[in-house]
Every structure is written in C-alpha cells, then in structure tokens.
C-alpha atoms as a PDB file:
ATOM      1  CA  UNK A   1       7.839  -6.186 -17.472  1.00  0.00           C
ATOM      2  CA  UNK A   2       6.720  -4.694 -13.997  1.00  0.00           C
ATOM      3  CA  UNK A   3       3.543  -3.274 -12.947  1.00  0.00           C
ATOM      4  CA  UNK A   4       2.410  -0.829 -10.469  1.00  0.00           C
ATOM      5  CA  UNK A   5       0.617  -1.824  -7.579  1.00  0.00           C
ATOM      6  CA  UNK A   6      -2.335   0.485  -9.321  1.00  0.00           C
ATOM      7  CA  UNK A   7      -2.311  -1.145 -12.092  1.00  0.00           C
ATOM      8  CA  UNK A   8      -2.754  -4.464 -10.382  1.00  0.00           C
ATOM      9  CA  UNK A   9      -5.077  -3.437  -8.186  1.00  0.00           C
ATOM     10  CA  UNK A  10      -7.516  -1.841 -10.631  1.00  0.00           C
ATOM     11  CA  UNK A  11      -6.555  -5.350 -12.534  1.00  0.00           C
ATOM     12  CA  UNK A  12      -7.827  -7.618  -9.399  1.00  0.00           C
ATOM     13  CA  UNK A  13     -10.704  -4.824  -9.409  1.00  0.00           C
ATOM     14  CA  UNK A  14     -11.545  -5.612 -12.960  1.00  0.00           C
ATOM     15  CA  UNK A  15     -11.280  -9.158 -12.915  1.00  0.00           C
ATOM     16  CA  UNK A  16     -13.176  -9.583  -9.435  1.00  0.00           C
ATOM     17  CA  UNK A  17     -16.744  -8.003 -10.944  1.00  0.00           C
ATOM     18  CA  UNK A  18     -16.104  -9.193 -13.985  1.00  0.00           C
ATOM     19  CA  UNK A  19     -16.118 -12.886 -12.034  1.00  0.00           C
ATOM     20  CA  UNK A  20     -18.781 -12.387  -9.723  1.00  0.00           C
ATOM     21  CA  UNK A  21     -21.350 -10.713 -12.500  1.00  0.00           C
ATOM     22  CA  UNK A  22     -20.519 -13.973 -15.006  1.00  0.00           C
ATOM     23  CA  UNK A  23     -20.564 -16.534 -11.585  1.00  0.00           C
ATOM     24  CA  UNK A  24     -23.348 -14.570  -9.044  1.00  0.00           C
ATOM     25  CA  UNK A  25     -25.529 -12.746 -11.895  1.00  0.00           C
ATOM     26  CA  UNK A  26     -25.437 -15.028 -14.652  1.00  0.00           C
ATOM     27  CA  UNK A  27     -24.025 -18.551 -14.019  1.00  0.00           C
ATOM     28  CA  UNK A  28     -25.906 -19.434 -10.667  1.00  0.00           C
ATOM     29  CA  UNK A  29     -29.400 -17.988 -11.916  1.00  0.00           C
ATOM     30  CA  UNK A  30     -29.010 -20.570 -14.445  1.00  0.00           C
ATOM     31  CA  UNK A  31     -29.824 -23.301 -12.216  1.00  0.00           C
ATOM     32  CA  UNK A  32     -32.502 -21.196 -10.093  1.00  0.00           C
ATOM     33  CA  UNK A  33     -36.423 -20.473 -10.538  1.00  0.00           C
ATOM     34  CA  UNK A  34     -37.218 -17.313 -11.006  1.00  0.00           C
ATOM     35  CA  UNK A  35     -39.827 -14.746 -12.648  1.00  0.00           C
ATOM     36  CA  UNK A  36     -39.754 -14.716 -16.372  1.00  0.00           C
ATOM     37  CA  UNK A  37     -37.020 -17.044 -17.025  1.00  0.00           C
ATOM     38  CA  UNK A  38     -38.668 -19.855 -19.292  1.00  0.00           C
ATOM     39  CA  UNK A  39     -40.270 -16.627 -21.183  1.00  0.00           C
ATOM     40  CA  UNK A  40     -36.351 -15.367 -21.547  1.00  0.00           C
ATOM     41  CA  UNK A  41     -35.222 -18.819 -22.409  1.00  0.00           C
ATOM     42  CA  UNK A  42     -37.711 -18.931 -25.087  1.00  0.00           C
ATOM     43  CA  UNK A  43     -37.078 -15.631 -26.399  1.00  0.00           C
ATOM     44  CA  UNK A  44     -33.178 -17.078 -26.677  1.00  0.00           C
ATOM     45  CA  UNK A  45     -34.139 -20.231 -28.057  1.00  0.00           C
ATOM     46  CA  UNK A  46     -32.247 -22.056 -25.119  1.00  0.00           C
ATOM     47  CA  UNK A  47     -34.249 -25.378 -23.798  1.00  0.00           C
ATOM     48  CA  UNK A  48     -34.837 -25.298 -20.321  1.00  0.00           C
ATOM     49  CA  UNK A  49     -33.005 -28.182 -19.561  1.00  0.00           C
ATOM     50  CA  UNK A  50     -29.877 -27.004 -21.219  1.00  0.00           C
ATOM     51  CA  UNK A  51     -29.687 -24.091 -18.738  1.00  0.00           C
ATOM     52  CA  UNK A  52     -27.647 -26.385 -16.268  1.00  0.00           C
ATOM     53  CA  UNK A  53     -24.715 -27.016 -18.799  1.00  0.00           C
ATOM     54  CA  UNK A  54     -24.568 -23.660 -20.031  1.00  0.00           C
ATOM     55  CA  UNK A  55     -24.544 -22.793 -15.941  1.00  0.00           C
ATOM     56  CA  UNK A  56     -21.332 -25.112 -15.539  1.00  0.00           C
ATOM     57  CA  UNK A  57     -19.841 -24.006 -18.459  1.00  0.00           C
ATOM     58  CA  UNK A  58     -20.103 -20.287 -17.792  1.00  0.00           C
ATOM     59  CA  UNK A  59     -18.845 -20.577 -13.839  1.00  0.00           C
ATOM     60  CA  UNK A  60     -16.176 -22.810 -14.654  1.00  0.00           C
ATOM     61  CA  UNK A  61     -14.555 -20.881 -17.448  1.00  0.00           C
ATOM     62  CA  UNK A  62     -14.945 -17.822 -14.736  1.00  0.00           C
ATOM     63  CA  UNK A  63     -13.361 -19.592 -12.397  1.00  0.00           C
ATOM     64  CA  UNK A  64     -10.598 -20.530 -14.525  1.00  0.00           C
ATOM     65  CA  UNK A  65     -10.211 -17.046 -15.526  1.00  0.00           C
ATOM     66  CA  UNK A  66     -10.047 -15.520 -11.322  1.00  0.00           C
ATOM     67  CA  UNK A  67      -7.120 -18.445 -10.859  1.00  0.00           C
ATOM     68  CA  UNK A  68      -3.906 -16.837 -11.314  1.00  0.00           C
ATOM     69  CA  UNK A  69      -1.852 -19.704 -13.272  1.00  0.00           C
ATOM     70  CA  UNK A  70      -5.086 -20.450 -15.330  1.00  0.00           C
ATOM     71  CA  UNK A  71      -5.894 -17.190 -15.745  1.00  0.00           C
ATOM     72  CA  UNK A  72      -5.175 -16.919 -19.595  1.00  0.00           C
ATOM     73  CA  UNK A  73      -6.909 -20.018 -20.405  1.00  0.00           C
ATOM     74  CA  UNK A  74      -9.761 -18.884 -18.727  1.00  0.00           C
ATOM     75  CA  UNK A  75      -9.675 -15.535 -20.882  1.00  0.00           C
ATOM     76  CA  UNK A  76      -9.757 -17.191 -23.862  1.00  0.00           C
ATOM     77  CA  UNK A  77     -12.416 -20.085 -23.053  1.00  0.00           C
ATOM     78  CA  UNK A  78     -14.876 -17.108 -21.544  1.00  0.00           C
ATOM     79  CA  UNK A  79     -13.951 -15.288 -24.932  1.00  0.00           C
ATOM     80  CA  UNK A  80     -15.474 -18.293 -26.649  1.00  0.00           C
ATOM     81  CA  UNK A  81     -18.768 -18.354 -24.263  1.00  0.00           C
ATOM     82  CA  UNK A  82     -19.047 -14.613 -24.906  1.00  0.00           C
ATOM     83  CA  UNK A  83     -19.104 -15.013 -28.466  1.00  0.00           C
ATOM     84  CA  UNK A  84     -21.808 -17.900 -28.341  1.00  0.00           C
ATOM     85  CA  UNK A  85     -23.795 -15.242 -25.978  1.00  0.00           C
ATOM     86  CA  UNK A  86     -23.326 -12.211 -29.049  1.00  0.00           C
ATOM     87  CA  UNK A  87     -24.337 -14.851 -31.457  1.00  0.00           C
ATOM     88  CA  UNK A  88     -27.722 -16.232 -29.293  1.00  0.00           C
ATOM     89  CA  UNK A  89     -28.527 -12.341 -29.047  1.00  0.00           C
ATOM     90  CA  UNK A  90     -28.023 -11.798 -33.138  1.00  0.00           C
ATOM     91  CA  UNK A  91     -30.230 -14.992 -33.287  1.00  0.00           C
ATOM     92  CA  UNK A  92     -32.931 -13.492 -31.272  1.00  0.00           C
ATOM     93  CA  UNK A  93     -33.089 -10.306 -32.519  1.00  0.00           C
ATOM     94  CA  UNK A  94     -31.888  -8.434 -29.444  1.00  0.00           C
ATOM     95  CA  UNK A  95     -31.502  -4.755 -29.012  1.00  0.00           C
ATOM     96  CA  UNK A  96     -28.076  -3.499 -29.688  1.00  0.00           C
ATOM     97  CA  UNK A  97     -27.066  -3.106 -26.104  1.00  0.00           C
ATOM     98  CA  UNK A  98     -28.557  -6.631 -25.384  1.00  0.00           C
ATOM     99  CA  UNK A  99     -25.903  -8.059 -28.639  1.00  0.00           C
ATOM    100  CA  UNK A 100     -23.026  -5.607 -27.259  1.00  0.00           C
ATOM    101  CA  UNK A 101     -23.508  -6.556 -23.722  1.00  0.00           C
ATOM    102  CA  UNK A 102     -21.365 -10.020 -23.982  1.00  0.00           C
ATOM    103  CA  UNK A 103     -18.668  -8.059 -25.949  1.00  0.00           C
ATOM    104  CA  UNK A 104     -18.393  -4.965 -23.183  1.00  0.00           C
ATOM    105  CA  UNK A 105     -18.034  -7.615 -20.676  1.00  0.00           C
ATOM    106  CA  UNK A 106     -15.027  -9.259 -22.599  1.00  0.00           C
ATOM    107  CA  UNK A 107     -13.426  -5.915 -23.026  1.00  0.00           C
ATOM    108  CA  UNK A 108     -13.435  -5.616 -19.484  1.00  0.00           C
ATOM    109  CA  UNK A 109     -12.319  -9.204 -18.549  1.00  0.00           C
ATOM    110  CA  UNK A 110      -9.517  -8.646 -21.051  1.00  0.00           C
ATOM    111  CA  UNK A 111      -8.304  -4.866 -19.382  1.00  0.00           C
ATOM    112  CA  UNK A 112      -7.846  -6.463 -15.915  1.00  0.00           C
ATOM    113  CA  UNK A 113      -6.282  -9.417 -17.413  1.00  0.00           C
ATOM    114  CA  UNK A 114      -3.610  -7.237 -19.201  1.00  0.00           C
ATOM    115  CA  UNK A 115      -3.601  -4.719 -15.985  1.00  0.00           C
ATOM    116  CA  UNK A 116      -3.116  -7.764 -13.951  1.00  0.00           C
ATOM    117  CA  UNK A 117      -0.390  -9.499 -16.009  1.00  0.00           C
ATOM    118  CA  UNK A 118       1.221  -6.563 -18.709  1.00  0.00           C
ATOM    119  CA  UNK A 119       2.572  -9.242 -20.600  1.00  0.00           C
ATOM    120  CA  UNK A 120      -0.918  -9.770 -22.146  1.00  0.00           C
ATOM    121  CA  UNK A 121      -0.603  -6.263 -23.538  1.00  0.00           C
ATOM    122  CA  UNK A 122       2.853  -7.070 -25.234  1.00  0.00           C
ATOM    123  CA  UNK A 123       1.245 -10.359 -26.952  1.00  0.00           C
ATOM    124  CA  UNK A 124      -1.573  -8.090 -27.756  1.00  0.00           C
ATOM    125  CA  UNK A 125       1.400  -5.275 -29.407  1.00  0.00           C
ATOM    126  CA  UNK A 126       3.598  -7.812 -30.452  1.00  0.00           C
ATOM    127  CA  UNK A 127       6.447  -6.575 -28.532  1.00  0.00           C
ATOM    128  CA  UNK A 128       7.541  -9.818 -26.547  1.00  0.00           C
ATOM    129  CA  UNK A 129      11.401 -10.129 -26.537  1.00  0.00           C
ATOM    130  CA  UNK A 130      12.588 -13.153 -28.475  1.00  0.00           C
ATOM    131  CA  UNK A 131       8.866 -13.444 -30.126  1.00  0.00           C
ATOM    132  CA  UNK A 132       9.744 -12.167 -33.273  1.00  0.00           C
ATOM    133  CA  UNK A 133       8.629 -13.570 -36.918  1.00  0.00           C
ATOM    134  CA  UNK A 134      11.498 -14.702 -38.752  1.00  0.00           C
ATOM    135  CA  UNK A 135      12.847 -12.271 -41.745  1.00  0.00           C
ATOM    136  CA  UNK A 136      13.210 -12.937 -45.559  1.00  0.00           C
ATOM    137  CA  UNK A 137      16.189 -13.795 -46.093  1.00  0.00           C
ATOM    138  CA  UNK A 138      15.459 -14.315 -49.920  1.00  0.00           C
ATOM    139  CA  UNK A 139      13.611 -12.194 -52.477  1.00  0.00           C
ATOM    140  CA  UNK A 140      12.822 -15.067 -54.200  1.00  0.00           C
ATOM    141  CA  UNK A 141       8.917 -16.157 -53.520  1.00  0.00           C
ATOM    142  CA  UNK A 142       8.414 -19.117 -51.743  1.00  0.00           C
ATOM    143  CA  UNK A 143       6.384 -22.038 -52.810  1.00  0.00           C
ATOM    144  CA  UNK A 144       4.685 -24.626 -50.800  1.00  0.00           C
ATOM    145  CA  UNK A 145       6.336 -28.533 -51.509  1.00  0.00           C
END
C-alpha cells in the first residue's frame, strides 16, 4: 500500500508534536522543580519520588514510538501509559478535558502513525491481504476438547 508524500508528511508532522509534547512538556518536567508541582502531584496521588520512573517510562515509550522500525511498539506501549494517565485523572476527579486530554493525544499519535505507515489503517479495517479469519467449513457447532 503506497502513500503520498502528504500523507507522510502530515504523518512525520503528527508524530513529531505528538513526541516532543509527551518528551519536552511532560516527560522532562518530571524530573525538574518547578511552581506547583508537589501541589499537582498531590492532587494526582503520585509520590514525589515516583515522578522519575514515570519520567523514563513516558520518554522512552516516546522515543520508541518517533523510531521508525519500533514505531508500532511504541504506539501501543504509549497507548498503555495514556490509559494509566485517563485512569490517574478519573481517580482524581479531573475535569473532563483534564480525563480526555491523554485520550486526544493518543488519537493523534495513532493518525500520524497510520498516515505515516497506511498499513496501520488496514489492521485497523481488517483489510490486510492474506490476514483473513478462517471460514466454517461445518454447520455443525464446535466444542472445546
């Protein structure tokens, strides 16, 4: 399957902000001191000094996700890390945008992903040649052994 170079490029586009915000905005400020933070942290529930793992976590599964070969593996281990983020904000008792924020941010990740690589977009449709479940070939119901 072939994509334009638009396509790609608004991809790369896609992926690149959606890197640096997860890596520059939210990763790295994990392991800096600034205004507010331990108030956030205890709004969130998050100990202090599990800030620096979350940090790792969060810019490695980034990073995974702006490497080309990796870059599926990285979509669906920052899926996971976006979910824990939905489910801290449910915890807390965020506003809506505040629970919806990690989810807006996968959407994204996952559009350049697929813009980037249109074969995500056949998984996603189930049209991959060759990737087809097998038919009945009995009318019979099966039972498990």
């Amino acid at each position: 399957m072939q994509t334009s170079k638009a396509k790609r490029t608004i991809g790369w586009t896609l992926s690149i902000l959606v890197g640096l915000f997860l890596i520059g905005g939210s990763g790295v400020p994990k392991f800096l001191d600034w205004p507010g933070k331990q108030e956030m942290m205890d709004h969130l529930g998050i100990p202090m000094g599990l800030l620096p793992t979350i940090g790792m976590i969060e810019i490695a599964v980034a990073a995974l996700y702006l490497i080309p070969r990796t870059s599926f593996l990285g979509a669906i281990l920052t899926t996971g890390y976006l979910g824990g983020a939905v489910f801290t904000h449910l915890r807390a008792g965020d506003e809506l945008f505040g629970i919806l924020f990690p989810v807006i941010i996968g959407v994204l990740m996952w559009t350049g992903l697929a813009l980037r690589r249109p074969i995500v977009f056949s998984l996603v449709l189930g049209n991959v040649p060759g990737c087809r479940p097998p038919e009945a070939t009995s009318t019979e119901p099966q039972t498990a052994l």
